[in-house]
Protein backbone atom coordinates (compact mmCIF):
# COMPACT_ATOMS: atom_id res chain seq x y z
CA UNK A 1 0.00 0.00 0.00
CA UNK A 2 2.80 2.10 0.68
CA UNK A 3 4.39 1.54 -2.33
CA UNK A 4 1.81 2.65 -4.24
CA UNK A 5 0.87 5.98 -2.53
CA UNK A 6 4.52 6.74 -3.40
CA UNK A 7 3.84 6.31 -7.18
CA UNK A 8 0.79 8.07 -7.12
CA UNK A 9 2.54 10.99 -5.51
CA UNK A 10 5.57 10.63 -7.70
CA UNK A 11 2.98 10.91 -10.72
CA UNK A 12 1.32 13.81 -9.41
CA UNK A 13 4.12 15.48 -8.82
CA UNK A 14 5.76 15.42 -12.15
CA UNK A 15 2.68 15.13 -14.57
CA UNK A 16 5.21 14.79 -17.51
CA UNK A 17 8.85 15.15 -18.05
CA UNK A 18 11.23 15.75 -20.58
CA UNK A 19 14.58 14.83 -21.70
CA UNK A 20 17.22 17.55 -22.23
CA UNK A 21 21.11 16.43 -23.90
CA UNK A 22 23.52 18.93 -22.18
CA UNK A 23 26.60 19.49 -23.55
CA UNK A 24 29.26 18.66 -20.48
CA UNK A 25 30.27 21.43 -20.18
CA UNK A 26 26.57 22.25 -18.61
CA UNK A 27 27.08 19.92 -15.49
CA UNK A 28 27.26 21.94 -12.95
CA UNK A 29 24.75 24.94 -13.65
CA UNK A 30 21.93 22.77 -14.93
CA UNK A 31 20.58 21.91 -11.91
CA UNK A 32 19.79 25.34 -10.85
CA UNK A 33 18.75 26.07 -14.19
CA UNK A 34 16.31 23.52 -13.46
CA UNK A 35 15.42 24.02 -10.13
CA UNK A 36 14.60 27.61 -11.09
CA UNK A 37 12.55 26.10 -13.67
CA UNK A 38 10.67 23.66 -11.22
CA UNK A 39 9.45 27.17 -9.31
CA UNK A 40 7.36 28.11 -12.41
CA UNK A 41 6.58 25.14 -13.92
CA UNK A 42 6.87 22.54 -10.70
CA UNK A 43 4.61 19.47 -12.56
CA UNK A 44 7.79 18.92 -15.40
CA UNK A 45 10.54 16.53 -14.53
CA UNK A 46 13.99 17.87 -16.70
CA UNK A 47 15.69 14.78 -16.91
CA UNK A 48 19.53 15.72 -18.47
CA UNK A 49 21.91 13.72 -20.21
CA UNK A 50 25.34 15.05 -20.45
CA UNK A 51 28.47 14.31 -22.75
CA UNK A 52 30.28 16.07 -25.59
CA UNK A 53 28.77 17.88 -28.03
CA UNK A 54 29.80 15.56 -30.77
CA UNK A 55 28.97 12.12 -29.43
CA UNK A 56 25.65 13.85 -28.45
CA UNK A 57 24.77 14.97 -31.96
CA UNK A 58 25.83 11.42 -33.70
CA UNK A 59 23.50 9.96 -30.52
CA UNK A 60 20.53 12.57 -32.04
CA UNK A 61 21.31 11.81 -35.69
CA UNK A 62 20.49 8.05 -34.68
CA UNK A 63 17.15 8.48 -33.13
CA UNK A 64 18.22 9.01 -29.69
CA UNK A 65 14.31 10.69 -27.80
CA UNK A 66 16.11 13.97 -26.64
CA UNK A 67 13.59 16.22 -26.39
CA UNK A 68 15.92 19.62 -26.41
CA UNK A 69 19.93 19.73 -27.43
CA UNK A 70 22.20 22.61 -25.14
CA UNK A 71 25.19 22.14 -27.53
CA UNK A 72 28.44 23.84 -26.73
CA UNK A 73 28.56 26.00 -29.57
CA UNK A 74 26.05 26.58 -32.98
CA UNK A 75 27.86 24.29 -35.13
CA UNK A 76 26.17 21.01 -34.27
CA UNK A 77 23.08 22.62 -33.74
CA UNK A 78 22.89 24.37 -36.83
CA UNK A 79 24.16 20.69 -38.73
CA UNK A 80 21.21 18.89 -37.12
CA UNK A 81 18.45 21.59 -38.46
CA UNK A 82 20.19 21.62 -41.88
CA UNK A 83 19.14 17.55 -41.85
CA UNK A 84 15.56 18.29 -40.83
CA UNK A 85 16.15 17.59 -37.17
CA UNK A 86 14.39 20.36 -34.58
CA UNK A 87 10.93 22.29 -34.37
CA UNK A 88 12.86 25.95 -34.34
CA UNK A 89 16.25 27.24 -35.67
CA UNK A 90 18.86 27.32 -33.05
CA UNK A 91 19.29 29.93 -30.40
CA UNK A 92 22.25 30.71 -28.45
CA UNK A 93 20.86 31.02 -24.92
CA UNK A 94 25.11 31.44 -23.27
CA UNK A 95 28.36 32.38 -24.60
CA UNK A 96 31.34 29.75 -22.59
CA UNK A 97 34.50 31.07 -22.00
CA UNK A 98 37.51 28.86 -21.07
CA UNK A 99 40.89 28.89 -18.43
CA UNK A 100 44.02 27.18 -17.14
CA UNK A 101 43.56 25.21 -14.67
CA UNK A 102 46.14 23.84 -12.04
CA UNK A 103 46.20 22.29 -8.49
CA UNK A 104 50.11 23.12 -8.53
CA UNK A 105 50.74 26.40 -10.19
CA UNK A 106 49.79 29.97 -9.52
CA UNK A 107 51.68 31.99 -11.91
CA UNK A 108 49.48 30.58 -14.61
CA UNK A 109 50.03 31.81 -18.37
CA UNK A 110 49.65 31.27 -21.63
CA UNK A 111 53.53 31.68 -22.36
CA UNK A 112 54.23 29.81 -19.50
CA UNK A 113 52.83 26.00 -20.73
CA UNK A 114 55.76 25.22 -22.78
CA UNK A 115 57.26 24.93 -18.78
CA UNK A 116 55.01 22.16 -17.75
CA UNK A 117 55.14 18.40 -18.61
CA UNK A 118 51.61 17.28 -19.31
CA UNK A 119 48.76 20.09 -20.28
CA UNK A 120 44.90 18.03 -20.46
CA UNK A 121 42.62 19.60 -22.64
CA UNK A 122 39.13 17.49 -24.20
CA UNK A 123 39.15 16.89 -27.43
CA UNK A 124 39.04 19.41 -30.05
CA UNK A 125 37.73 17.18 -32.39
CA UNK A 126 34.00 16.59 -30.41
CA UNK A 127 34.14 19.49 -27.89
CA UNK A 128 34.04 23.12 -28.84
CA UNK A 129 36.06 23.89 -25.61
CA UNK A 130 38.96 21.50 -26.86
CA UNK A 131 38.61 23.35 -29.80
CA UNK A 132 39.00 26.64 -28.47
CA UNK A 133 41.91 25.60 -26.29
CA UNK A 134 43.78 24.33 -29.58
CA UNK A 135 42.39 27.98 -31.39
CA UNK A 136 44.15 30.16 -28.09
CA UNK A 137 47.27 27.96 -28.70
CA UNK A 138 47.82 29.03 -32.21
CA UNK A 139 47.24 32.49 -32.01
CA UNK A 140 49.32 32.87 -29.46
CA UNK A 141 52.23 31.05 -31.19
CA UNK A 142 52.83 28.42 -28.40
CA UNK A 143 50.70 25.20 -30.12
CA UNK A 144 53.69 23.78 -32.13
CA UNK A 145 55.73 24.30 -28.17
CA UNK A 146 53.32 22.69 -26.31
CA UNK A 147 51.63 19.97 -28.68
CA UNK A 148 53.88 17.29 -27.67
CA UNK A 149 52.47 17.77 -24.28
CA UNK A 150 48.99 17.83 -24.32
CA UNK A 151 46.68 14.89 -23.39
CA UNK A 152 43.14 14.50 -24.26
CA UNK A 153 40.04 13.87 -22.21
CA UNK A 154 36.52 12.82 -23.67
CA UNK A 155 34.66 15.88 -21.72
CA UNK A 156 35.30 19.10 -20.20
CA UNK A 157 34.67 18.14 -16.71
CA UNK A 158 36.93 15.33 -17.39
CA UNK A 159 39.86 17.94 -17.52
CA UNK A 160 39.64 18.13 -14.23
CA UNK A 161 40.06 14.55 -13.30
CA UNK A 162 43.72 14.89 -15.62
CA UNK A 163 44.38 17.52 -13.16
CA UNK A 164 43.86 15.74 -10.02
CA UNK A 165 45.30 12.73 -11.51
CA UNK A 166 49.04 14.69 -12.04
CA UNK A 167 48.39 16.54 -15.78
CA UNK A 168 50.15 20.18 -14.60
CA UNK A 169 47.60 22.36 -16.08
CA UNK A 170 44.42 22.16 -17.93
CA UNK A 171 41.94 24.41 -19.68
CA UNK A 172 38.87 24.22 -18.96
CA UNK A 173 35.67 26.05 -19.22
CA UNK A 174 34.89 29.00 -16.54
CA UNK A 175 31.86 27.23 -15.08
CA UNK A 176 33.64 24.56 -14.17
CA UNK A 177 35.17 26.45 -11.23
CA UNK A 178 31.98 27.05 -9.82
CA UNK A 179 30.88 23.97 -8.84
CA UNK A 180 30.99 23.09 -5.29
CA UNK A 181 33.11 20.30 -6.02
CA UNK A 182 35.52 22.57 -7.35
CA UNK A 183 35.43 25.05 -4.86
CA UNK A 184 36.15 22.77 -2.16
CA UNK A 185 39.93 22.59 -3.76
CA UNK A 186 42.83 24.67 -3.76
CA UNK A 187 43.23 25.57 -6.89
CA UNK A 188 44.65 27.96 -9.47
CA UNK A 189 42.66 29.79 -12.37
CA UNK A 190 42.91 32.18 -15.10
CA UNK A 191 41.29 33.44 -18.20
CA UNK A 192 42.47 32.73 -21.66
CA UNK A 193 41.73 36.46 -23.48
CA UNK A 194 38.73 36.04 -25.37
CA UNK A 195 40.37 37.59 -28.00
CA UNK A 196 42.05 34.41 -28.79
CA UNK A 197 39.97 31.77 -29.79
CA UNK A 198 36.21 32.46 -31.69
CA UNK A 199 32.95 33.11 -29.60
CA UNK A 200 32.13 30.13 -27.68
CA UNK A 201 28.41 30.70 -28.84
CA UNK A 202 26.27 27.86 -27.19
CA UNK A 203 22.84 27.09 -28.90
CA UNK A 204 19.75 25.36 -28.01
CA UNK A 205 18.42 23.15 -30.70
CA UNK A 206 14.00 22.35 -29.80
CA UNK A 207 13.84 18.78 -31.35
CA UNK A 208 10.53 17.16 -29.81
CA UNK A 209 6.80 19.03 -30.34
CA UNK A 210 6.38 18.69 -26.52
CA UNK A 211 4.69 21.49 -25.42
CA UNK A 212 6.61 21.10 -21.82
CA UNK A 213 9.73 21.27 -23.77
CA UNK A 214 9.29 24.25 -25.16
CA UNK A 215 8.56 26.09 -21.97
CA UNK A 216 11.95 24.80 -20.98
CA UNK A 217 13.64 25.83 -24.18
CA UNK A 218 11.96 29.18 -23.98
CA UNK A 219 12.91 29.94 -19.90
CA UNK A 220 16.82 29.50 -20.95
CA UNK A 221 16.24 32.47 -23.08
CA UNK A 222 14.61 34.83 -20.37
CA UNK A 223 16.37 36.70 -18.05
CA UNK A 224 16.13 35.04 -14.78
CA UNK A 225 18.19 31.90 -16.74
CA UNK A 226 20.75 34.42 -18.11
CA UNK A 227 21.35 35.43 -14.65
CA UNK A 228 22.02 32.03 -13.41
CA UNK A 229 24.50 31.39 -16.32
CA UNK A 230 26.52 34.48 -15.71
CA UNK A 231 26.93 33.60 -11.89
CA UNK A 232 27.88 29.83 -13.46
CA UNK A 233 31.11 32.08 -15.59
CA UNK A 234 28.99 32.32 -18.83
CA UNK A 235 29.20 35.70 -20.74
């Protein structure tokens, strides 16, 4: 009997829910962005799946039931639209930015990596952050110093683990360093100048006609979302 008074109040309590891909990079400030969400809209359960951008879109492109995409940047979004895939054009709804990262140095710069031993980045090839590391490395002249060097994770947040592991730096994006996880460590951070590496535009990609969804996809374009992003490091 118990047992099912506790489904019936699970049920009434989230008369529907919906299924959100986040981009990793998303881990930590999604669930404030939800529980925000939850005060104006408490009867939809936001279940999120998180993992790189890439492997998320090739998941999507093979019938995976997301029912909204937060990429890390337009690109996929704008890929998956071009192949009939989403309800609405993309929207960016936060711009990332990204920083080195080290448990063992404070002096941290850009000119400085060719110094350390092992520098973790993710992977440019299915993150936009790995890409924008690899972008900030070129224009400042240090890539072909410092390629030898660098080791590749399959996420953002798994930059971190390199770190903790014994990589000497790692770049990362800004949110990152705001999750309580994070802040629990002593750590070292700075920010790679913007001017480096393109706008780290992140987009929002509707895929389902759930009408649920789309109140989600439409609160992480108001304001009260944009504030919670910029106190997660977003621009």
């Amino acid at each position: 009997m118990k047992k099912f008074l506790f489904f019936i109040l699970s049920v009434s309590l989230f008369a529907s829910q919906i299924y959100v891909a986040a981009s990793a990079n998303l881990t930590y400030v999604m669930p404030s962005i939800v529980k925000a969400f939850n005060k104006k809209y408490p009867n939809i359960k936001v279940r999120f799946i998180t993992s790189s951008s890439g492997k998320l879109t090739a998941q999507i492109l093979r019938g995976a039931p997301y029912d909204i995409f937060l990429s890390a940047n337009m690109k996929y979004p704008k890929f998956l639209y071009s192949k009939g895939i989403g309800i609405l054009p993309p929207q960016i709804y936060a711009r990332g930015k990204i920083g080195l990262f080290s448990l063992k140095y404070k002096n941290l710069s850009l000119k400085n990596l060719s110094n350390y031993k092992t520098i973790a980045i993710s992977k440019p090839q299915t993150t936009p952050y790995g890409k924008a590391a690899v972008e900030a490395f070129k224009n400042s002249s240090i890539y072909s110093k410092i390629k030898d060097k660098l080791v590749y994770a399959e996420t953002i947040p798994a930059v971190i683990s390199y770190v903790k592991n014994g990589a000497d730096v790692g770049v990362i994006s800004k949110s990152l360093i705001y999750s309580n996880n994070i802040k629990r460590m002593k750590f070292y951070y700075k920010d790679i100048n913007t001017s480096l590496y393109k706008p780290i535009n992140q987009a929002e990609l509707l895929i389902s006609k759930n009408l649920d969804a789309k109140k989600f996809y439409q609160f992480l374009l108001t304001n009260k979302a944009r504030k919670i992003f910029k106190k997660f490091g977003y621009q």
